[in-house]
Every structure is written in structure tokens, then in C-alpha cells.
Protein backbone atom coordinates (compact mmCIF):
# COMPACT_ATOMS: atom_id res chain seq x y z
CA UNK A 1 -20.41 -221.84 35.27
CA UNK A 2 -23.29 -223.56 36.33
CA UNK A 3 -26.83 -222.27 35.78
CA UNK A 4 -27.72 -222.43 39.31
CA UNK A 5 -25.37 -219.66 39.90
CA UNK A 6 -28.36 -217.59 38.90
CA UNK A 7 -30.72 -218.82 41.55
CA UNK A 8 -28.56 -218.61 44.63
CA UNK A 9 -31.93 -216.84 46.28
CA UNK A 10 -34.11 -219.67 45.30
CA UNK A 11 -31.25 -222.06 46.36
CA UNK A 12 -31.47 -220.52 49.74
CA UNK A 13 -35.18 -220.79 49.98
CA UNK A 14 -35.12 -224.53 49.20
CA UNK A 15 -32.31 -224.98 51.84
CA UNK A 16 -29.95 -226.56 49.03
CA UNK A 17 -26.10 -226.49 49.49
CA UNK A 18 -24.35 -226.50 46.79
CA UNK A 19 -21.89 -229.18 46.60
CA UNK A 20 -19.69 -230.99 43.99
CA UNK A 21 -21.62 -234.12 44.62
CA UNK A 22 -24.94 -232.09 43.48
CA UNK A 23 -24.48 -229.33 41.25
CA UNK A 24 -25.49 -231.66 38.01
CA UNK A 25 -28.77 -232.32 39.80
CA UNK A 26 -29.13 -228.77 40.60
CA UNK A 27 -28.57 -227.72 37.01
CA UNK A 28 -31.06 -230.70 35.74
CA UNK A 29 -33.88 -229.58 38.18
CA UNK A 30 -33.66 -225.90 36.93
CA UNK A 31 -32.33 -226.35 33.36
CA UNK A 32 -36.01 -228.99 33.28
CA UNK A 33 -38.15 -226.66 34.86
CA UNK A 34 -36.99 -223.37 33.12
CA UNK A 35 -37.60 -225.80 29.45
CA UNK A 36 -40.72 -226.63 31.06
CA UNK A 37 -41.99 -223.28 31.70
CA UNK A 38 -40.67 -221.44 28.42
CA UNK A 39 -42.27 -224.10 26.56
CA UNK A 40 -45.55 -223.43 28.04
CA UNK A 41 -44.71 -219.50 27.45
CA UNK A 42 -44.81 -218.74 31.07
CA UNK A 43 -41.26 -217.35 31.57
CA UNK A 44 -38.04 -216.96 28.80
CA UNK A 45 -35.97 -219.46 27.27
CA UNK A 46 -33.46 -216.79 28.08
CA UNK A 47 -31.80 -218.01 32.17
CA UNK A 48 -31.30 -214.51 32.82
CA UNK A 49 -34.85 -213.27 32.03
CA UNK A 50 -36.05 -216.53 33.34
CA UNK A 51 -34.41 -216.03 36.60
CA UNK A 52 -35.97 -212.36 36.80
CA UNK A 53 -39.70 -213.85 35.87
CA UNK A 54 -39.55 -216.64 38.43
CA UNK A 55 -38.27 -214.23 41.33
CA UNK A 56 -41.36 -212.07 40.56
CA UNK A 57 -43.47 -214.93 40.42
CA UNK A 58 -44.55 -216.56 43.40
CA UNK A 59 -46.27 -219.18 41.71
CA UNK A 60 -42.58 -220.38 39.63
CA UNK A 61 -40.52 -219.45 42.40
CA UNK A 62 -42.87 -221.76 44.76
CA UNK A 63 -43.01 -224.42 42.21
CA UNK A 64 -39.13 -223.84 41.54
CA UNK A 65 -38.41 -224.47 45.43
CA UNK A 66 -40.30 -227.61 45.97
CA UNK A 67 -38.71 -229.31 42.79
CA UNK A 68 -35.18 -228.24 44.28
CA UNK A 69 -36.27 -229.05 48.10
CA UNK A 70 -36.48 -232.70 46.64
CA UNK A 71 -32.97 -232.75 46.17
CA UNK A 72 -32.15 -232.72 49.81
């Protein structure tokens, strides 16, 4: 299962379909910015507490939509 399974609200938001041809990028864009953000300590190694902080944060959610919004 892909990660971006998770973030099918943020997917939405960003106006990404998910496709065959795209779901590696998907899961590079999130699986980068989720390492990015734990590393900092801003949200949770962990996807599904991840997922939970970035949907309560507008700030990662915001950030999380423009990085995926590239995609299209």
C-alpha cells in the first residue's frame, strides 16, 4: 500500500489524481517531506501520527500541498 493512501484529503486539496504513472512521485514527495519534518521534530516519524499532525497543522498541510501541487 502506498503511503499516500493516508493523505487522500491533502491529495484532494493539491488537486492530485492518483495514477499508476505517479504514485512513486506521490510517495517520494510525502515520504521526503514527512523525513523532513520529523527530523526537524515538527511532526512523527510515525505516517499515521504524521498524517494526524499535518491535518491539524495548517502550516504542514499548506507546505504539504504546494510540494504535491508541483506534481501536476
Amino acid at each position: 500500500m502506498g503511503c499516500w493512501k493516508w493523505f487522500n484529503g491533502v491529495l484532494k486539496e493539491a488537486e492530485v489524481n492518483v495514477t499508476d504513472a505517479n504514485k512513486g512521485e506521490i510517495d517520494e514527495v510525502i515520504h521526503k517531506y514527512i523525513g523532513e519534518q520529523s527530523s526537524y521534530g515538527r511532526c512523527s516519524a510515525d505516517w499515521r501520527k504524521a498524517r494526524k499532525e499535518i491535518n491539524e497543522s495548517p502550516q504542514m498541510k499548506s507546505e504539504l500541498i504546494q510540494k504535491l501541487k508541483a506534481l501536476v
